[in-house]
C-alpha atoms as a PDB file:
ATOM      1  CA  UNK A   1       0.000   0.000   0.000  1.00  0.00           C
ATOM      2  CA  UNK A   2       1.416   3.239  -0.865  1.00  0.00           C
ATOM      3  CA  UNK A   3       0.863   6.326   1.073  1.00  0.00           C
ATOM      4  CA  UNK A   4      -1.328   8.926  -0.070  1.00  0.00           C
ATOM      5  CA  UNK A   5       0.447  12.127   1.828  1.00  0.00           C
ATOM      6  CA  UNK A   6       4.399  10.987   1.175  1.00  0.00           C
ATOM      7  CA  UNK A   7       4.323   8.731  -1.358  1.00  0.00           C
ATOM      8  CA  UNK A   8       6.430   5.957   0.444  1.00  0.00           C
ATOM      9  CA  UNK A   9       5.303   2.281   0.454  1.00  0.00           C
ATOM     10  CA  UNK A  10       4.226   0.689   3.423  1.00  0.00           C
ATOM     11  CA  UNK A  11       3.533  -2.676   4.584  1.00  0.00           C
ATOM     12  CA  UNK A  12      -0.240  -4.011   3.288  1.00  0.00           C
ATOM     13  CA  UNK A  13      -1.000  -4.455   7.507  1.00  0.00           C
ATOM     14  CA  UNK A  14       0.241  -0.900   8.383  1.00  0.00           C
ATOM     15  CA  UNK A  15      -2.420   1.684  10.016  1.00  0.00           C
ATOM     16  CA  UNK A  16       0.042   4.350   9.581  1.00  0.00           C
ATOM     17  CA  UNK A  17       2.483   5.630   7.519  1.00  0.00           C
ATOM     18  CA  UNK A  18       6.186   4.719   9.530  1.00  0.00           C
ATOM     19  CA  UNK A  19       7.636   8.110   7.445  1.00  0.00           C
ATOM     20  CA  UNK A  20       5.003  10.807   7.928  1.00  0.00           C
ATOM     21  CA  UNK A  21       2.483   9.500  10.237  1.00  0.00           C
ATOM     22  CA  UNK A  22      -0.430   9.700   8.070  1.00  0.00           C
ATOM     23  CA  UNK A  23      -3.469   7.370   8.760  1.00  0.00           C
ATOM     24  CA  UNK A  24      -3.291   4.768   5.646  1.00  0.00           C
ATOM     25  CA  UNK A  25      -7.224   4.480   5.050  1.00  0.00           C
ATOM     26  CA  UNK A  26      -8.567   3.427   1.826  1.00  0.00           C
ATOM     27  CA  UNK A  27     -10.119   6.525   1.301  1.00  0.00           C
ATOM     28  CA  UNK A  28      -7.770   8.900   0.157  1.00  0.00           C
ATOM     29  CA  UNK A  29     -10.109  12.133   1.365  1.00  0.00           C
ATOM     30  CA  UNK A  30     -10.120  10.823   5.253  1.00  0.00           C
ATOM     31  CA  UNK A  31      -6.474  10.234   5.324  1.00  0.00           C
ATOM     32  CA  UNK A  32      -4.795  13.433   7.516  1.00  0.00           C
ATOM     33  CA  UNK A  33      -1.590  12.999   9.112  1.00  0.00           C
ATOM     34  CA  UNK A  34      -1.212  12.856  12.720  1.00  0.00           C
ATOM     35  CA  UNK A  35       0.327  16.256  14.217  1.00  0.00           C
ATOM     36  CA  UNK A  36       3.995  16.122  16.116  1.00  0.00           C
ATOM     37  CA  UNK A  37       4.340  17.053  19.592  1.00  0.00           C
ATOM     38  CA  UNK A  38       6.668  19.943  19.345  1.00  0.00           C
ATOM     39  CA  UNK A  39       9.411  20.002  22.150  1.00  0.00           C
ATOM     40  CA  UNK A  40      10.645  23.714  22.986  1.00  0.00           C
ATOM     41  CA  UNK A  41      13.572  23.745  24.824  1.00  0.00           C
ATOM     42  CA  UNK A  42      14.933  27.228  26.574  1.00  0.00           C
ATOM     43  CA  UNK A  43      18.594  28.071  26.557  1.00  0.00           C
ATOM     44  CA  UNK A  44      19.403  28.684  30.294  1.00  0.00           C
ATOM     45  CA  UNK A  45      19.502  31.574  31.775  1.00  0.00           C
ATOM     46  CA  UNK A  46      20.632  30.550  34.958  1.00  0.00           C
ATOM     47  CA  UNK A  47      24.468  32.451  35.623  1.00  0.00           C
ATOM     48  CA  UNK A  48      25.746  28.968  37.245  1.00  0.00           C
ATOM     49  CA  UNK A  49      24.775  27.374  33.971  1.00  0.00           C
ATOM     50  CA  UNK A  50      27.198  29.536  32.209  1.00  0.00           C
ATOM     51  CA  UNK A  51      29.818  29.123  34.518  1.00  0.00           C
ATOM     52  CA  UNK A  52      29.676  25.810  34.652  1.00  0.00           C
ATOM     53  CA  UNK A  53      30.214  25.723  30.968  1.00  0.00           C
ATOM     54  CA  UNK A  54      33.117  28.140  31.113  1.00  0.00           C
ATOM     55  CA  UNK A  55      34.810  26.273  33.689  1.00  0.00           C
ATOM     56  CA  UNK A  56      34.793  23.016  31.812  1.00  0.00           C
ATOM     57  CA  UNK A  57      36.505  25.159  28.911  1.00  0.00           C
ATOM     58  CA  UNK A  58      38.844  26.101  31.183  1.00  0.00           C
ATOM     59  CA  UNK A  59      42.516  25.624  29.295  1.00  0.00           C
ATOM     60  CA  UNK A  60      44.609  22.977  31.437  1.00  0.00           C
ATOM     61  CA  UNK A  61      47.513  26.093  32.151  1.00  0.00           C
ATOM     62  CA  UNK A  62      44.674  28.255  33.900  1.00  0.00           C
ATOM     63  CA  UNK A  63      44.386  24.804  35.903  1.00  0.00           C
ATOM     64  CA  UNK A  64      47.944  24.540  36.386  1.00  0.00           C
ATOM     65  CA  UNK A  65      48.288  28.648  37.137  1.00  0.00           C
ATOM     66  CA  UNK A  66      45.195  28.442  39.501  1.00  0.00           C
ATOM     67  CA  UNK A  67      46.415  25.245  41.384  1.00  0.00           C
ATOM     68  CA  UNK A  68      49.977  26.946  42.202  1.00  0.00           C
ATOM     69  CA  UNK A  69      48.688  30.113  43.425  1.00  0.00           C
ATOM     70  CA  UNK A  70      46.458  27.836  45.860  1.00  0.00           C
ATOM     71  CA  UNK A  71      49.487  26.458  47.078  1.00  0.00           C
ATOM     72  CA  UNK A  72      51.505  29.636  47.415  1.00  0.00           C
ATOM     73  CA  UNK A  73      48.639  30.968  49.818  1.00  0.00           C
ATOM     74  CA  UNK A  74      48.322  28.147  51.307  1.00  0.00           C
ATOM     75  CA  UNK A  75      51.832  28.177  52.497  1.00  0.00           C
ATOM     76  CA  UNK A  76      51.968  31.837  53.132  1.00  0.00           C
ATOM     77  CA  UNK A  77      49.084  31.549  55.763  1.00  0.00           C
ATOM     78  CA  UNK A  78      50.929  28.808  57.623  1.00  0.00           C
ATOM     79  CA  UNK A  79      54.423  29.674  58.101  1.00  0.00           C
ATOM     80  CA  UNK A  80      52.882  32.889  59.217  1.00  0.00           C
END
């Protein structure tokens, strides 16, 4: 059976078309597709979202520069 909306062939059992969702009656005037759910995602606007990303784009030398200066206060505080 081929579909009347896409065009595609689909098996003689189907109900509905696997490529466009369209019901696969005989009559070609009651066939209408069935409608998509449409997903809407939001980009975040959270400011830890954004961090979060920025830190995990961090270069490995702002790593390397951030862990030695941890170290330097660190020392500093306790041979004070």
């Amino acid at each position: 059976m081929k579909c009347t909306h896409c065009g595609k062939e689909a098996p003689g059992s189907a109900k509905v078309c696997s490529y466009c969702g369209t019901s696969l009656k005989k009559n070609a005037a009651e066939a209408k597709p069935i409608p998509k759910k449409k997903v809407q995602t939001k980009p975040s606007t959270s400011p830890m979202g954004d961090l979060a990303t920025e830190v995990k784009n961090m270069p490995l030398w702002m790593w390397i520069l951030g862990a030695v200066a941890l170290v330097l206060v660190v020392v500093l505080l306790l041979t004070s």
